[in-house]
Protein backbone atom coordinates (compact mmCIF):
# COMPACT_ATOMS: atom_id res chain seq x y z
CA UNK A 1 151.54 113.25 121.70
CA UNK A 2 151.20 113.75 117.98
CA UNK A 3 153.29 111.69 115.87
CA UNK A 4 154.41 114.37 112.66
CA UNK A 5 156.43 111.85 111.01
CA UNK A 6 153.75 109.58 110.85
CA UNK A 7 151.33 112.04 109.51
CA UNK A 8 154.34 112.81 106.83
CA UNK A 9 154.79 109.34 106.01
CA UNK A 10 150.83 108.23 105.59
CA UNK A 11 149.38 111.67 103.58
CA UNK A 12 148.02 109.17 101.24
CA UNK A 13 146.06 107.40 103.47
CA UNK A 14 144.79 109.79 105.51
CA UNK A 15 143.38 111.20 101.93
CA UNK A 16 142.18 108.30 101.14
CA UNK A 17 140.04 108.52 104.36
CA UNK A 18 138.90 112.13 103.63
CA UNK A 19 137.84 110.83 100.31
CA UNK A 20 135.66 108.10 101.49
CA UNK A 21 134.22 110.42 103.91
CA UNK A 22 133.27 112.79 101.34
CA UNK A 23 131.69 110.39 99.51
CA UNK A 24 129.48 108.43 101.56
CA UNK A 25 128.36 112.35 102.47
CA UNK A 26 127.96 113.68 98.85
CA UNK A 27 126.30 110.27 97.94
CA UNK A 28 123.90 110.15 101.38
CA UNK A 29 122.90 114.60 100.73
CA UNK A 30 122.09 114.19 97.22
CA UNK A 31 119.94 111.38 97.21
CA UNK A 32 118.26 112.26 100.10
CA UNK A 33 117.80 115.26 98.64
CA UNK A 34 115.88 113.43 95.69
CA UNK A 35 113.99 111.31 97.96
CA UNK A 36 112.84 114.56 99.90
CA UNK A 37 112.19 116.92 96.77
CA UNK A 38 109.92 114.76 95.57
CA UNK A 39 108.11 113.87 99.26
CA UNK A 40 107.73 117.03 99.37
CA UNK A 41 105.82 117.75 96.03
CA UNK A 42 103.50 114.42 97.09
CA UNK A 43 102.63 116.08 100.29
CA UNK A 44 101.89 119.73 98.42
CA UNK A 45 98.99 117.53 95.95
CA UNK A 46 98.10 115.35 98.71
CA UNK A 47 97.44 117.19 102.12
CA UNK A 48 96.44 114.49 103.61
CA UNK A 49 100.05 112.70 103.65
CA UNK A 50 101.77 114.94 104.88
CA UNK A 51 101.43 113.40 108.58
CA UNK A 52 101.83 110.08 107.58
CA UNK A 53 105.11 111.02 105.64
CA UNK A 54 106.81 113.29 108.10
CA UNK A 55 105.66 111.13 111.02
CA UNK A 56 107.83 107.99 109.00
CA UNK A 57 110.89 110.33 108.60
CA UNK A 58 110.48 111.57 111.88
CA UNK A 59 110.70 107.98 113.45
CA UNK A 60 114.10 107.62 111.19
CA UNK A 61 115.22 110.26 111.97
CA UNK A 62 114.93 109.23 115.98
CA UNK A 63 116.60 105.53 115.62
CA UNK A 64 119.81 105.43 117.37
CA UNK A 65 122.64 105.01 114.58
CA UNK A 66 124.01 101.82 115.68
CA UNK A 67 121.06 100.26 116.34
CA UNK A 68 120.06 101.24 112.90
CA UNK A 69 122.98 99.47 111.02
CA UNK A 70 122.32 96.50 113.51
CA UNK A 71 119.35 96.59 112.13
CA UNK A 72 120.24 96.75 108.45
CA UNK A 73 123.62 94.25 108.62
CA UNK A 74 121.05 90.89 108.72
CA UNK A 75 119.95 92.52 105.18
CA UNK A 76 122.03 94.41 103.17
CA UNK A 77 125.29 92.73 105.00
CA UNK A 78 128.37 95.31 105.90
CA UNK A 79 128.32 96.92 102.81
CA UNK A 80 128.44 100.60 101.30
CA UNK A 81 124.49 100.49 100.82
CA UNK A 82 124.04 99.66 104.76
CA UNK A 83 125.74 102.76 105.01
CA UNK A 84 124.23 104.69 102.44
CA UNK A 85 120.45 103.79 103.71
CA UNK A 86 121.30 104.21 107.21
CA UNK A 87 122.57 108.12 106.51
CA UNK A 88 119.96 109.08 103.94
CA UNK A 89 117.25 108.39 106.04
CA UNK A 90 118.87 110.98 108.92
CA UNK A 91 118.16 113.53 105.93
CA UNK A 92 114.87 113.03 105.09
CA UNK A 93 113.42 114.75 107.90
CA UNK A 94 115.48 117.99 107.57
CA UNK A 95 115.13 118.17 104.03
CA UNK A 96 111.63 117.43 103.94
CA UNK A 97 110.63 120.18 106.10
CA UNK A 98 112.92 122.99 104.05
CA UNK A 99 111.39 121.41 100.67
CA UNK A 100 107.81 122.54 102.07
CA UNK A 101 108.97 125.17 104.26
CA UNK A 102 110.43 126.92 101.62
CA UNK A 103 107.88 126.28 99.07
CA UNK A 104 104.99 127.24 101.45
CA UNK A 105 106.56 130.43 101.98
CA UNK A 106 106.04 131.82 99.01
CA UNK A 107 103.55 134.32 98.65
CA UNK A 108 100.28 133.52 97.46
CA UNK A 109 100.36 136.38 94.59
CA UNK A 110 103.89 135.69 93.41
CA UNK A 111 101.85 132.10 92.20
CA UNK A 112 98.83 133.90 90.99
CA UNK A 113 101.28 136.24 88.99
CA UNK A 114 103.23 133.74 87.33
CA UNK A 115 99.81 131.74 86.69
CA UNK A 116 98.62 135.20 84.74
CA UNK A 117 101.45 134.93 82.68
CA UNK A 118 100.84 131.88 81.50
CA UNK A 119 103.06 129.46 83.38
CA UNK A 120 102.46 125.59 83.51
CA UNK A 121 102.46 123.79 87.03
CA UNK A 122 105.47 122.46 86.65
CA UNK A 123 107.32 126.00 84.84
CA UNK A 124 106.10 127.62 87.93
CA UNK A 125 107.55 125.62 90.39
CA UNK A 126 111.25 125.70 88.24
CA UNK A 127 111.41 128.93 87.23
CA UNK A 128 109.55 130.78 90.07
CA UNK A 129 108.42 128.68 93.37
CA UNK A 130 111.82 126.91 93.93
CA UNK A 131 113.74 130.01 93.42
CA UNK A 132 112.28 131.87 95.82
CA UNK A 133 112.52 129.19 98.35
CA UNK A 134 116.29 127.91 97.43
CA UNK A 135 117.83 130.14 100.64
CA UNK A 136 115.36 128.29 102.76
CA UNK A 137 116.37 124.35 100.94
CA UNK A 138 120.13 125.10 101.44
CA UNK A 139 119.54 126.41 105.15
CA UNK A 140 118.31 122.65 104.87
CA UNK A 141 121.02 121.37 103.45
CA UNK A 142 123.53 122.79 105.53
CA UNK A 143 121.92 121.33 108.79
CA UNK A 144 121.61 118.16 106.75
CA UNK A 145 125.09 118.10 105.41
CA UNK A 146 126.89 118.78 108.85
CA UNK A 147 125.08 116.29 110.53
CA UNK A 148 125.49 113.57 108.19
CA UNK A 149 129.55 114.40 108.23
CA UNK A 150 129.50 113.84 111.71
CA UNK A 151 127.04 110.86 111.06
CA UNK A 152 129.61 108.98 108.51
CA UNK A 153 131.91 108.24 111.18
CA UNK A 154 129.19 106.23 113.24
CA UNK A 155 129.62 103.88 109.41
CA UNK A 156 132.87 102.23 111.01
CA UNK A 157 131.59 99.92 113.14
CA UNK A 158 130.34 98.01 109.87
CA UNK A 159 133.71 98.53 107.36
CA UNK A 160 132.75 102.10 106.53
CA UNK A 161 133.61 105.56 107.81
CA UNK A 162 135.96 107.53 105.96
CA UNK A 163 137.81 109.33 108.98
CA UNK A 164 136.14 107.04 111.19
CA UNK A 165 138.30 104.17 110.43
CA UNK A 166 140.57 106.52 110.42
CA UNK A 167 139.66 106.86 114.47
CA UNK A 168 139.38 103.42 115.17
CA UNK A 169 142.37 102.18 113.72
CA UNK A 170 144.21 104.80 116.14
CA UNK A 171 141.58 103.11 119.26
CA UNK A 172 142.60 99.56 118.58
CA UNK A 173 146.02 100.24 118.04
CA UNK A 174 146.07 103.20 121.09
CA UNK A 175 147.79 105.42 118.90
CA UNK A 176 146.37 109.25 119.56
CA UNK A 177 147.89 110.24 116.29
CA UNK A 178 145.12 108.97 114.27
CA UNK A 179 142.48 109.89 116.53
CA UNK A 180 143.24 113.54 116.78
CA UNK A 181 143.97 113.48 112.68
CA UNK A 182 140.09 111.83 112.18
CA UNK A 183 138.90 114.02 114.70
CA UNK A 184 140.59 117.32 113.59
CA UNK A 185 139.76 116.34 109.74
CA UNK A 186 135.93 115.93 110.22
CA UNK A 187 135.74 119.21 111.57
CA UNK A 188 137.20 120.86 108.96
CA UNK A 189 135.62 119.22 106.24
CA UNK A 190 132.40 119.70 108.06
CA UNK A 191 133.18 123.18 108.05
CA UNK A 192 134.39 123.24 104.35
CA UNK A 193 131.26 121.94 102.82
CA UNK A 194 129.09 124.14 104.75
CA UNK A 195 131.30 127.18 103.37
CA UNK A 196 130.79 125.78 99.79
CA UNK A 197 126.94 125.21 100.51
CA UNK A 198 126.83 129.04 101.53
CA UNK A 199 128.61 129.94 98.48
CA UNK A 200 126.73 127.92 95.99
CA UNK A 201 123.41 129.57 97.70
CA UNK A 202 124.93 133.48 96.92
CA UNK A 203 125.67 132.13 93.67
CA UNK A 204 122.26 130.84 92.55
CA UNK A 205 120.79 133.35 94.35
CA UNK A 206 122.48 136.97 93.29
CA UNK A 207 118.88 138.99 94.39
CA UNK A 208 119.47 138.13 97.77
CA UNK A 209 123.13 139.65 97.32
CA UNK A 210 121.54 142.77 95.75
CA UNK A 211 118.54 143.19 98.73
CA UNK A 212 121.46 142.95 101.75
CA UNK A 213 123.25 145.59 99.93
C-alpha cells in the first residue's frame, strides 16, 4: 500500500534523492565521455592499441558492481569518488566503441575533401569528422546514460545512490512507500534524460532533420 501522505509530507527529500541521482549520472557520462573521446583519438593514431584498450574497458565493463566497490572501499573509502570510478568505468566501453564507430564511419572522401580545402587535423575532426558521426556518439550516450541511471542505485550499499537510498531506507524500515517511489522515479528519470539526449542530438544535428523529411 502506498502511503500519499507520506509522499506529501517528504517532497523535499525525495528531491533531494532525485538530485543526487542525477548527479552522480551527469558527473559519471561526462567524464567518461572525456576519458573515451580521447581513447578513442589514441586508438585512431595508434592501431596497434586499440586491442589492448578496448580489451581493459571490456574487462570493466564485465566486473560485477558490488564486487567492484568492494574492491575500491579498501582505497578510496565510502566516498563520492568510489562511486564516481566505479560508474565511469561501466561507460568506457560503450562510449569507446561509438567514439570510433562513429568516426570510422565516415567516408573516406568526405576526409580527402575537407583535406583539399585546406583543413588542419585537428579542424577536420571539429568541424567535419565529429559532426558527421555525433548521431552515432549520442546513440552511445543514450545506452551509456540509461545504464549508468540504473547503475547509481547499485552506489547505496557504500553511502551513495540517489534513489537508491531512497530504496533501502524503505527495505530496512519495510516500508513499500519508498521502494515503489525509488523504483518508479529511476524509471522516469531514466526515461527523461534519454528524451533530452534525443533532443539535444536533433538539435546539433538539423541535416538529419532535413534528410528524414
Amino acid at each position: 500500500m502506498i502511503r500519499w501522505d507520506w509522499i506529501g509530507d517528504n517532497l523535499g527529500v525525495i528531491g533531494g534523492s532525485v538530485v543526487d541521482h542525477l548527479v552522480l549520472t551527469i558527473l559519471a557520462i561526462v567524464i567518461g565521455l572525456v576519458i573515451s573521446f580521447v581513447a578513442a583519438l589514441v586508438i585512431r593514431r595508434r592501431r596497434i592499441l586499440r586491442g589492448p584498450i578496448t580489451a581493459t574497458f571490456g574487462v570493466l565493463y564485465t566486473i560485477p558492481s558490488l564486487a567492484l566497490f568492494a574492491f575500491l572501499v579498501p582505497f578510496t573509502g565510502l566516498t563520492l569518488v568510489t562511486a564516481e570510478i566505479g560508474l565511469i568505468s561501466y561507460t568506457l566501453l560503450i562510449l569507446t566503441r561509438n567514439i570510433l564507430a562513429g568516426l570510422e564511419g565516415i567516408p573516406a572522401e568526405v576526409r580527402e575533401a575537407a583535406d583539399g580545402m585546406g583543413y588542419t587535423g585537428p579542424q577536420r575532426l571539429m568541424g567535419v569528422e565529429l559532426p558527421l558521426a555525433l548521431p552515432v556518439i549520442m546513440t552511445g550516450m543514450r545506452v551509456a546514460t540509461v545504464t549508468i541511471v540504473g547503475l547509481v542505485m547499485v552506489t547505496a550499499v557504500i553511502g551513495e545512490g540517489g534513489l537508491g537510498q531512497l530504496m533501502l531506507r524503505g527495505f530496512n524500515r519495510q516500508f513499500p512507500t519508498m521502494i515503489y517511489v525509488g523504483f518508479v522515479l529511476t524509471i522516469v528519470l531514466a526515461l527523461v534524460l534519454d528524451l533530452i539526449l534525443v533532443a539535444i542530438q536533433r538539435l546539433l544535428t538539423p541535416w538529419s532533420r532535413r534528410a528524414a523529411a
